[in-house]
Protein backbone atom coordinates (compact mmCIF):
# COMPACT_ATOMS: atom_id res chain seq x y z
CA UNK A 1 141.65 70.45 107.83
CA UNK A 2 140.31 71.48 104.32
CA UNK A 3 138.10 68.13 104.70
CA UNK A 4 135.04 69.32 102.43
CA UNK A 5 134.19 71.87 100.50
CA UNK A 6 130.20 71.99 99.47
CA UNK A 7 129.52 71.60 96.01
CA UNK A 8 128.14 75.01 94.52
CA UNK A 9 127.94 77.10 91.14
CA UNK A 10 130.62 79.97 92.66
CA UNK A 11 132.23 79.65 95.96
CA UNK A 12 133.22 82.75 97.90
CA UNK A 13 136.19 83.35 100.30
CA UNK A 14 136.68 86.57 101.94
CA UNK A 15 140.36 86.89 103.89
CA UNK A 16 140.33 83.61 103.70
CA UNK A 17 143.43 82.81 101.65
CA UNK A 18 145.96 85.37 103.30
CA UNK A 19 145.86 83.22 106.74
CA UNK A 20 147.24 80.45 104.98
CA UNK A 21 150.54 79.29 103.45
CA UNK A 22 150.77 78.44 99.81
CA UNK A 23 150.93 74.08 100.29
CA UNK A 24 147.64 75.25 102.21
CA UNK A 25 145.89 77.42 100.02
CA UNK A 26 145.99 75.20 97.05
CA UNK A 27 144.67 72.18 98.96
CA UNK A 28 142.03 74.53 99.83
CA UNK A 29 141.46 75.75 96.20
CA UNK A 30 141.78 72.15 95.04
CA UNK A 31 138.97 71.05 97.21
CA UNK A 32 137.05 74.39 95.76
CA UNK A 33 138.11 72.95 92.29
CA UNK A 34 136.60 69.51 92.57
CA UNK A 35 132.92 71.01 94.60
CA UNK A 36 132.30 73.18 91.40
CA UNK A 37 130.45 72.27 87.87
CA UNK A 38 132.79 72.97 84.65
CA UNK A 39 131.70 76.29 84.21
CA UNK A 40 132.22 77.37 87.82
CA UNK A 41 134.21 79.89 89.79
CA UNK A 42 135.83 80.97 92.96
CA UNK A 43 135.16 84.44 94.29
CA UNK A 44 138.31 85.49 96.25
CA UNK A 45 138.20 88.83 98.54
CA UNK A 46 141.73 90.09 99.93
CA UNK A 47 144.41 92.20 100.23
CA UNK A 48 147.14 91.96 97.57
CA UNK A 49 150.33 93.11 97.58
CA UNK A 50 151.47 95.92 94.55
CA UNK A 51 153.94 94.62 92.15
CA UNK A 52 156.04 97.99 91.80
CA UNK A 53 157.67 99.03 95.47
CA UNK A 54 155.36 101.01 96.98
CA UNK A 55 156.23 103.51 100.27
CA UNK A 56 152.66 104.57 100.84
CA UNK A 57 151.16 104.40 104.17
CA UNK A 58 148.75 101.86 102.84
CA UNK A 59 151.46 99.40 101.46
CA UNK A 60 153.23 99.80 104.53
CA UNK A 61 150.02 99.06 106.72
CA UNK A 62 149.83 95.54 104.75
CA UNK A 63 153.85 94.96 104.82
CA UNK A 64 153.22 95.10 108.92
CA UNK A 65 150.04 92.76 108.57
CA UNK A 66 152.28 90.71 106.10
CA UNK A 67 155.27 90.40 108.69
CA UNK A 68 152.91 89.29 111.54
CA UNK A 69 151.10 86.42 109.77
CA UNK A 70 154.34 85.20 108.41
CA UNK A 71 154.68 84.19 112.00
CA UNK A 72 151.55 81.54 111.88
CA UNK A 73 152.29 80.38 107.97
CA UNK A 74 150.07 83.02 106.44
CA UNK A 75 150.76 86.11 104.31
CA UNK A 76 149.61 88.67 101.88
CA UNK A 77 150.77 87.67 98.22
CA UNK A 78 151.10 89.43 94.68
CA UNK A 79 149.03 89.43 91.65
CA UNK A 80 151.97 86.59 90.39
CA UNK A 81 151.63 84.71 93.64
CA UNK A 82 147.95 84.78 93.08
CA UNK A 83 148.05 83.44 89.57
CA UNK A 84 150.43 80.69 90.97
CA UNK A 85 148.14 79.38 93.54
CA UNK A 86 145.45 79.53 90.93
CA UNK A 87 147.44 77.40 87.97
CA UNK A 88 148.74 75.09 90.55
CA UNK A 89 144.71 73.91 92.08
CA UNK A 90 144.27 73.14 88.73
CA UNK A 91 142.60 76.82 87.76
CA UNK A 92 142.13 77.80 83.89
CA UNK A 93 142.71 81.50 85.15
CA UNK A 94 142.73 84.21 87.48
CA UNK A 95 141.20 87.79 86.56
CA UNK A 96 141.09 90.57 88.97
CA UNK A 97 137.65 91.93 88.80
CA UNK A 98 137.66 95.32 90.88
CA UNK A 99 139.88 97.17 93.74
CA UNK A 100 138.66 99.20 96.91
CA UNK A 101 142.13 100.65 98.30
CA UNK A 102 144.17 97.66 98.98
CA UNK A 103 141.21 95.24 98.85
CA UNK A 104 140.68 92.71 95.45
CA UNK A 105 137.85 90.86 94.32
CA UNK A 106 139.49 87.68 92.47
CA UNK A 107 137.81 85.51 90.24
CA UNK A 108 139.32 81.63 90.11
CA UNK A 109 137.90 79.99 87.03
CA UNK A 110 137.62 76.32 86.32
């Protein structure tokens, strides 16, 4: 698993990251990490949990998605969480660059 990543300006991951657990993801990212040049990036799409409790319909769609891949190892994290898997494959930082309703585009700089 996570045996080679191809070596590439920006990488790009959509739902990618969510089916994974967190000793998973950053073995992922840390392959990402070492296939990019210094000034490279990872472009992350997925869901991401709000930080303040939320009761909408659309938080509680992702809770349910959230519950099931718990079941497999995978799960929906928060902005922190995000930032945590970043720092920890060895990522300078993590900006979000734009929503679309529960839907981020992350960028993973080197």
């Amino acid at each position: 698993m996570f045996q080679h990543v191809p070596k590439g300006d920006n990488i790009f991951m959509k739902w990618i990251l969510h089916c994974w657990s967190d000793g998973d993801c950053v073995k992922l990212l840390k392959k990402c990490y070492k296939a990019l040049p210094d000034d490279g990036k990872v472009i992350v799409v997925d869901k991401m949990l709000p930080f303040i409790p939320n009761t909408s319909s659309h938080v509680k769609a992702i809770t349910n998605l959230d519950v099931s891949q718990m079941t497999h190892g995978g799960k929906e994290r928060t902005e922190d969480e995000f930032q945590a898997l970043a720092k920890l494959s060895g990522f300078r930082k993590m900006k979000k660059i734009c929503c679309v309703h529960t839907c981020w585009v992350l960028e993973f700089y080197k």
